[in-house]
N, C-alpha and C. Protein backbone atom coordinates (compact mmCIF):
# COMPACT_ATOMS: atom_id res chain seq x y z
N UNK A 1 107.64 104.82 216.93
CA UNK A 1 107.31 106.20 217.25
C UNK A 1 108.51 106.86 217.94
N UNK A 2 109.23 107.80 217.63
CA UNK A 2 110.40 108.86 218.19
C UNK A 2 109.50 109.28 218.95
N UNK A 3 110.40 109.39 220.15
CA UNK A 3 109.64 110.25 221.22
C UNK A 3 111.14 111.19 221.96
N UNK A 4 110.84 112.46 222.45
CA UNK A 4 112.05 113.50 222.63
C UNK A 4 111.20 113.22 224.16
N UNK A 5 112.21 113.38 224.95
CA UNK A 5 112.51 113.43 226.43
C UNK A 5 113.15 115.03 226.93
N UNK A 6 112.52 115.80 227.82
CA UNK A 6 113.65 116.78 227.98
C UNK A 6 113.61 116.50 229.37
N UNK A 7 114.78 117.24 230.16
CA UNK A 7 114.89 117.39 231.53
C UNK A 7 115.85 118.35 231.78
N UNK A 8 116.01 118.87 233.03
CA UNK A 8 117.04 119.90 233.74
C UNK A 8 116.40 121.04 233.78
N UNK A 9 115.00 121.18 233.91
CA UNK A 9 114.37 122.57 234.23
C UNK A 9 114.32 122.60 235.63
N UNK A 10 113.82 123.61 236.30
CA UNK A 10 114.03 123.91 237.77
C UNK A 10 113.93 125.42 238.06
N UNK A 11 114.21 125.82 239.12
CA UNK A 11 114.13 127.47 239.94
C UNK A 11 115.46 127.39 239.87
N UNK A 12 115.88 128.52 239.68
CA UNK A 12 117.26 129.45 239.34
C UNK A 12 116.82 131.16 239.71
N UNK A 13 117.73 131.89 240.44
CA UNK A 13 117.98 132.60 240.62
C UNK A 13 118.43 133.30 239.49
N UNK A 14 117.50 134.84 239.27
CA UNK A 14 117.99 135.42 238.15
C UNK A 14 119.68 136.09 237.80
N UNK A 15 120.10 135.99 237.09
CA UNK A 15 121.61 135.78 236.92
C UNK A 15 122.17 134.52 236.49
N UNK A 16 121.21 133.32 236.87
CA UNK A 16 121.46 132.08 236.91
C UNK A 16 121.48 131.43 235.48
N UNK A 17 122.35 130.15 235.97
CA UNK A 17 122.26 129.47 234.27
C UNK A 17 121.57 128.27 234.71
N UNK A 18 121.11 127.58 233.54
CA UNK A 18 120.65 126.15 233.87
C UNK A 18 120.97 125.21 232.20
N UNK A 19 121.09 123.99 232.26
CA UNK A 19 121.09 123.60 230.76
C UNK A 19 120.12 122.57 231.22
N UNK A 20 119.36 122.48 229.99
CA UNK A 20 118.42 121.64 229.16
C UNK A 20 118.97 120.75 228.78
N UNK A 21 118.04 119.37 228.63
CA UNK A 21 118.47 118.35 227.93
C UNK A 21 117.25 117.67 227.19
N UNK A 22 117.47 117.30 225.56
CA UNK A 22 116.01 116.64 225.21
C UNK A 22 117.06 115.56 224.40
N UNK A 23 116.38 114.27 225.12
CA UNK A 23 116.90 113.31 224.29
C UNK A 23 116.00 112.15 223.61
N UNK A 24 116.45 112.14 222.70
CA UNK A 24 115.70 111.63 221.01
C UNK A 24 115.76 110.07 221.27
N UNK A 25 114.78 109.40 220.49
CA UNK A 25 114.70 107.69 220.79
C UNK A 25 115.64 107.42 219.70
N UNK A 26 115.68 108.04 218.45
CA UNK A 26 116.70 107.12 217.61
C UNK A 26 116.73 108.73 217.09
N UNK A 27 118.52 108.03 216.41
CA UNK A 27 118.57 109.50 215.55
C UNK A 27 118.29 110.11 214.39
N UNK A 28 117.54 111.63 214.27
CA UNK A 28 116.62 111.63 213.49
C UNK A 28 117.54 113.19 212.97
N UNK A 29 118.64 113.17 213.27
CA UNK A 29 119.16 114.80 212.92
C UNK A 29 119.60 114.91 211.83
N UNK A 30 119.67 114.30 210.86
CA UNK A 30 119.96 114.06 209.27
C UNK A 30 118.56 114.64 208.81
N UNK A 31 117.38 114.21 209.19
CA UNK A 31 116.34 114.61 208.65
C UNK A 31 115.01 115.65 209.32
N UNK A 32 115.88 116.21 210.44
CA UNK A 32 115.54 117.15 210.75
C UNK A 32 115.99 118.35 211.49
N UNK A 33 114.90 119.37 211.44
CA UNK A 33 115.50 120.62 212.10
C UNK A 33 114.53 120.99 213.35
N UNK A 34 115.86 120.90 214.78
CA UNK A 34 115.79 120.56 215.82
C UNK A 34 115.47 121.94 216.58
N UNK A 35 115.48 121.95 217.93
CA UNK A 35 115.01 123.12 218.19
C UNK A 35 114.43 123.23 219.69
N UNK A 36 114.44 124.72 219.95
CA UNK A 36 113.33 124.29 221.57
C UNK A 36 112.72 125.89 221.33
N UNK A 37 111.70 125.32 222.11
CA UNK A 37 110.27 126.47 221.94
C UNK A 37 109.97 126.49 223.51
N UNK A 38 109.26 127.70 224.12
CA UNK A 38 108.77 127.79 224.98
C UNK A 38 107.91 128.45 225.44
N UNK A 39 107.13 128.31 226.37
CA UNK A 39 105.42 129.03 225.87
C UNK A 39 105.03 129.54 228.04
N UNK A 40 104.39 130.27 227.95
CA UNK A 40 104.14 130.99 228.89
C UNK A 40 102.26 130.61 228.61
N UNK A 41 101.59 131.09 229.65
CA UNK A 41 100.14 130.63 230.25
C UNK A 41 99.38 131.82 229.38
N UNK A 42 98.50 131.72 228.42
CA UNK A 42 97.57 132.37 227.53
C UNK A 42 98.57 132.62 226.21
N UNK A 43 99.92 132.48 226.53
CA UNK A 43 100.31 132.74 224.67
C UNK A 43 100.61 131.87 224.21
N UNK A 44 101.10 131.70 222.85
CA UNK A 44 101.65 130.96 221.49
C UNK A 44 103.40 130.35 222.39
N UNK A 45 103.16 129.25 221.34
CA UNK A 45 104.63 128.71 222.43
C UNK A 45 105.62 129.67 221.18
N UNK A 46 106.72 129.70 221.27
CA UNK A 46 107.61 130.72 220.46
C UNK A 46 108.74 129.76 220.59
N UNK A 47 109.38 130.06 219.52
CA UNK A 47 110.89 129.99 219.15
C UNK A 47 112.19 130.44 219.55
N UNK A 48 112.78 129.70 220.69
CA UNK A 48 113.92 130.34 221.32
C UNK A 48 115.03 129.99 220.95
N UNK A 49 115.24 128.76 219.75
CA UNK A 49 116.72 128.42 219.16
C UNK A 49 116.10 127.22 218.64
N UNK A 50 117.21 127.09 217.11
CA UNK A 50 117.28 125.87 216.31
C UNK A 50 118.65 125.77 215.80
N UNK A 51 118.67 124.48 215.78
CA UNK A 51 119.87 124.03 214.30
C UNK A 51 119.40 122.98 213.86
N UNK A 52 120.45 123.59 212.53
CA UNK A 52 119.45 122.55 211.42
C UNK A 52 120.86 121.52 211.54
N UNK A 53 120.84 120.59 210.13
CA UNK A 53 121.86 119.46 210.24
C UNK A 53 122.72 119.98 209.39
N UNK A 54 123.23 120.64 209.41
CA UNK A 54 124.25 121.55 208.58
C UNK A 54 125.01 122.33 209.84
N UNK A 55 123.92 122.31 210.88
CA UNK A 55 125.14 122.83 212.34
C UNK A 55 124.79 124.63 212.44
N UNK A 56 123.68 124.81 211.25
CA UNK A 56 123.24 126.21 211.49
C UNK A 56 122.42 126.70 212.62
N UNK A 57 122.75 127.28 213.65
CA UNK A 57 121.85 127.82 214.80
C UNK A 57 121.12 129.61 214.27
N UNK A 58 120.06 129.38 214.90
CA UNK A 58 119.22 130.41 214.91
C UNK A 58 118.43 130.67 216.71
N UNK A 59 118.48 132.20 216.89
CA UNK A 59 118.37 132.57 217.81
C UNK A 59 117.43 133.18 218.15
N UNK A 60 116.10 133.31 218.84
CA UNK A 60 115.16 134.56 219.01
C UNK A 60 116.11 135.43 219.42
N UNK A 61 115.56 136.82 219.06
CA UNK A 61 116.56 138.20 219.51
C UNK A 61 116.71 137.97 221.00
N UNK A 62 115.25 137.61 221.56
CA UNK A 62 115.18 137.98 223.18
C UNK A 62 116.13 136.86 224.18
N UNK A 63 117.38 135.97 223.46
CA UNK A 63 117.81 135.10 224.06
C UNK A 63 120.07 135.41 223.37
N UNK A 64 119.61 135.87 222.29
CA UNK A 64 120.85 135.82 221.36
C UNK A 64 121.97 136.75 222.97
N UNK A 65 123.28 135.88 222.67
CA UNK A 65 124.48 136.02 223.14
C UNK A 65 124.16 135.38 224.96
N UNK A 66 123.02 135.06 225.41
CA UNK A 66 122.54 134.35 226.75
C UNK A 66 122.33 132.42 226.42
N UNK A 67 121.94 132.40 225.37
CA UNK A 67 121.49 131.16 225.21
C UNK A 67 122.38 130.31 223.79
N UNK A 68 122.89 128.94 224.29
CA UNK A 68 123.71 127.87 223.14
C UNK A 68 122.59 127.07 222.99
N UNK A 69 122.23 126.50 221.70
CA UNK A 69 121.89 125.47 221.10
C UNK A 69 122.70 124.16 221.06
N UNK A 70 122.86 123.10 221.26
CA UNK A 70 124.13 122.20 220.73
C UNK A 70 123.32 120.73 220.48
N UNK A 71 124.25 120.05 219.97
CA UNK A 71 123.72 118.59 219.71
C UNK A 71 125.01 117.49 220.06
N UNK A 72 124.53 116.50 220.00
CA UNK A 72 125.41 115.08 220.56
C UNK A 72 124.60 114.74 219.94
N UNK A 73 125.42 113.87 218.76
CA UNK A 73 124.93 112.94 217.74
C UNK A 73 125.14 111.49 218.09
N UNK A 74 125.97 111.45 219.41
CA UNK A 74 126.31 109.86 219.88
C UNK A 74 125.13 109.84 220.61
N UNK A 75 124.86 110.48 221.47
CA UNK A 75 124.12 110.34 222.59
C UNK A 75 122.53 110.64 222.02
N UNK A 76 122.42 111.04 220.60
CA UNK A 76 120.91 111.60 220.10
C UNK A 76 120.52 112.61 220.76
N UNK A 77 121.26 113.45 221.15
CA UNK A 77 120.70 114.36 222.16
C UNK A 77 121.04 115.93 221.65
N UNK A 78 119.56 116.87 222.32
CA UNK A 78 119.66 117.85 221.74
C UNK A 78 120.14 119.29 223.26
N UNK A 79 120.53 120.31 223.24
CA UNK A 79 120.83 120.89 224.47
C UNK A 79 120.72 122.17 224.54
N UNK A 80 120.36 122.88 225.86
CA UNK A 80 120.06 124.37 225.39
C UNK A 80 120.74 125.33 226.82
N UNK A 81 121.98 125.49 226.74
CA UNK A 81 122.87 126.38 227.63
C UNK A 81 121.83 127.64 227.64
N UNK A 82 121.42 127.67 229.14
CA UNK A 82 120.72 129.42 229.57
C UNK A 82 121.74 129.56 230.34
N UNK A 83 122.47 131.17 230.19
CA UNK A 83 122.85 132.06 231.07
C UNK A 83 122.22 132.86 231.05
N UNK A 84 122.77 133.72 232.22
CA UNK A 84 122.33 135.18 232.48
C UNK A 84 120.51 135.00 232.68
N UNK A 85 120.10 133.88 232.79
CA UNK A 85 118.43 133.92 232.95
C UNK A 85 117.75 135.18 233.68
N UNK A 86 116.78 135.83 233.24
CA UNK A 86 115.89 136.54 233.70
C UNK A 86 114.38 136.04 234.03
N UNK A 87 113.80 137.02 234.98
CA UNK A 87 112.49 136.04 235.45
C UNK A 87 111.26 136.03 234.00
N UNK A 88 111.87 137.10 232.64
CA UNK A 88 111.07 136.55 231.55
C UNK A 88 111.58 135.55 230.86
N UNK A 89 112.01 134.69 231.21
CA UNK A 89 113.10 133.10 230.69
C UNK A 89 111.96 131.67 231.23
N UNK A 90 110.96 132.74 232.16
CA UNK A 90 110.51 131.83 232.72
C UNK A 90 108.97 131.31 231.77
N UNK A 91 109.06 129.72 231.31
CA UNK A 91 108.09 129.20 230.96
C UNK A 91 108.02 127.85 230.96
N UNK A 92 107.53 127.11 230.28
CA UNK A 92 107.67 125.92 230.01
C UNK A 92 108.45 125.67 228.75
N UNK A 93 109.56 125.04 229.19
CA UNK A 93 110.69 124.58 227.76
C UNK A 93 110.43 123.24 226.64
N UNK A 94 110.29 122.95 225.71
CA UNK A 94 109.71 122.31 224.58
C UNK A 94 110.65 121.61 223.41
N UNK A 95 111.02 120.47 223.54
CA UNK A 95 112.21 120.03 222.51
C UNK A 95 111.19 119.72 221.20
N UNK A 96 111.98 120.26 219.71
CA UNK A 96 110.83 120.08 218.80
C UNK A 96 111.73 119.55 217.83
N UNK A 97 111.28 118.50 216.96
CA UNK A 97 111.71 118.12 215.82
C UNK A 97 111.20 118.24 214.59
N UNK A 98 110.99 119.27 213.79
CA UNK A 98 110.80 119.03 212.43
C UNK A 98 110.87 118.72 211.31
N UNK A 99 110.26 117.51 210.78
CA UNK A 99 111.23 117.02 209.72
C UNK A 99 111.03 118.18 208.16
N UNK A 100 112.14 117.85 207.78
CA UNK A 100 112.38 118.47 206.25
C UNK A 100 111.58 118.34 205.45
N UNK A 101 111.28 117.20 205.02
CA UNK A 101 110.25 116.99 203.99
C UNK A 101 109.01 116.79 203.88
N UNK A 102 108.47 116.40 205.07
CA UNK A 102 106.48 116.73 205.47
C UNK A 102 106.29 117.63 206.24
N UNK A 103 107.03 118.29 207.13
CA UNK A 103 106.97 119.55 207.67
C UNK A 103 106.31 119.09 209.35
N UNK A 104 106.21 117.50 209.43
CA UNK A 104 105.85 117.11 210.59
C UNK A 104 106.42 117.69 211.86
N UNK A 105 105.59 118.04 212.94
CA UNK A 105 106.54 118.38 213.90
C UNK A 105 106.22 117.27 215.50
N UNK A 106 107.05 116.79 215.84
CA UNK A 106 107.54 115.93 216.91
C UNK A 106 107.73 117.08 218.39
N UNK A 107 107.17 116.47 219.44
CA UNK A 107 107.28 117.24 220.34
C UNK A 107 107.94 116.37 221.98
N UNK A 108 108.45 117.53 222.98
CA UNK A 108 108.44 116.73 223.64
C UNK A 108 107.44 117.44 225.16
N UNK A 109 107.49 116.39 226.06
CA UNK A 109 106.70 116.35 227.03
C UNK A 109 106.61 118.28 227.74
N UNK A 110 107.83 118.62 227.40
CA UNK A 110 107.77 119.93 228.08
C UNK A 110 108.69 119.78 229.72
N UNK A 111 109.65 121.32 229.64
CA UNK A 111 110.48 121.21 230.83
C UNK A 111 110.20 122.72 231.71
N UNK A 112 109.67 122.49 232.74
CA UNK A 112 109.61 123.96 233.23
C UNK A 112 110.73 124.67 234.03
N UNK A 113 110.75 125.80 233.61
CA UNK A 113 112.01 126.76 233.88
C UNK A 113 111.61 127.67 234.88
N UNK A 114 111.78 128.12 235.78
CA UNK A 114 111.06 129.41 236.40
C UNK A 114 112.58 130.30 236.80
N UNK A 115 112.53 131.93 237.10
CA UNK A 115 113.53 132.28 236.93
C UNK A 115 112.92 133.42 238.23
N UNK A 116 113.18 133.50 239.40
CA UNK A 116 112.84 133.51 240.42
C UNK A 116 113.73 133.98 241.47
N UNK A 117 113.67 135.42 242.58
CA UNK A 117 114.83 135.16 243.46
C UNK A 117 113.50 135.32 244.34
């Protein structure tokens, strides 16, 4: 069973950066498209960045030129650079793996962010 690990959430001062970390049990980035989602208390968790294995990133609007996607293929690990955080940055952060060809999606435990002065 792959299981994704994230960590490095915390309180940050708005202005503030913080990076994410979700790291993968074995590596699965050949056969899937990676990603982090994050979800706030009564809504849908949402889509705040992916890349696929081709190295293509995709951005929600509400994060584009504040937020990097990246990967470490030694380390299996997936990463998510926040700058400039605002206190709507604030939710619970979500490392997701989807594979290509069953459309399965892999989750991880969840990292909370709060964005706070």
């Amino acid at each position: 069973q792959v299981q994704l690990v994230e960590s490095g959430g915390g309180l940050v001062q708005p202005g503030g950066s913080l990076r994410l970390s979700c790291v993968v049990s074995r590596n699965i980035f050949s056969n899937s498209l990676m990603g982090w989602y994050r979800q706030t208390p009564g809504n849908q968790r949402e889509l705040v960045a992916s890349v696929s294995k081709g190295a293509i990133t995709n951005y929600a609007d509400s994060v584009k030129g504040r937020f990097t996607i990246s990967t470490d293929n030694a380390k299996n690990a997936i990463y998510l650079q926040m700058n400039s955080l605002k206190p709507e940055d604030t939710a619970v952060y979500y490392c997701n793996a989807r594979n290509y060809w069953n459309g399965r999606d892999l989750w991880g435990q969840g990292t909370q962010v709060t964005v706070s002065s």
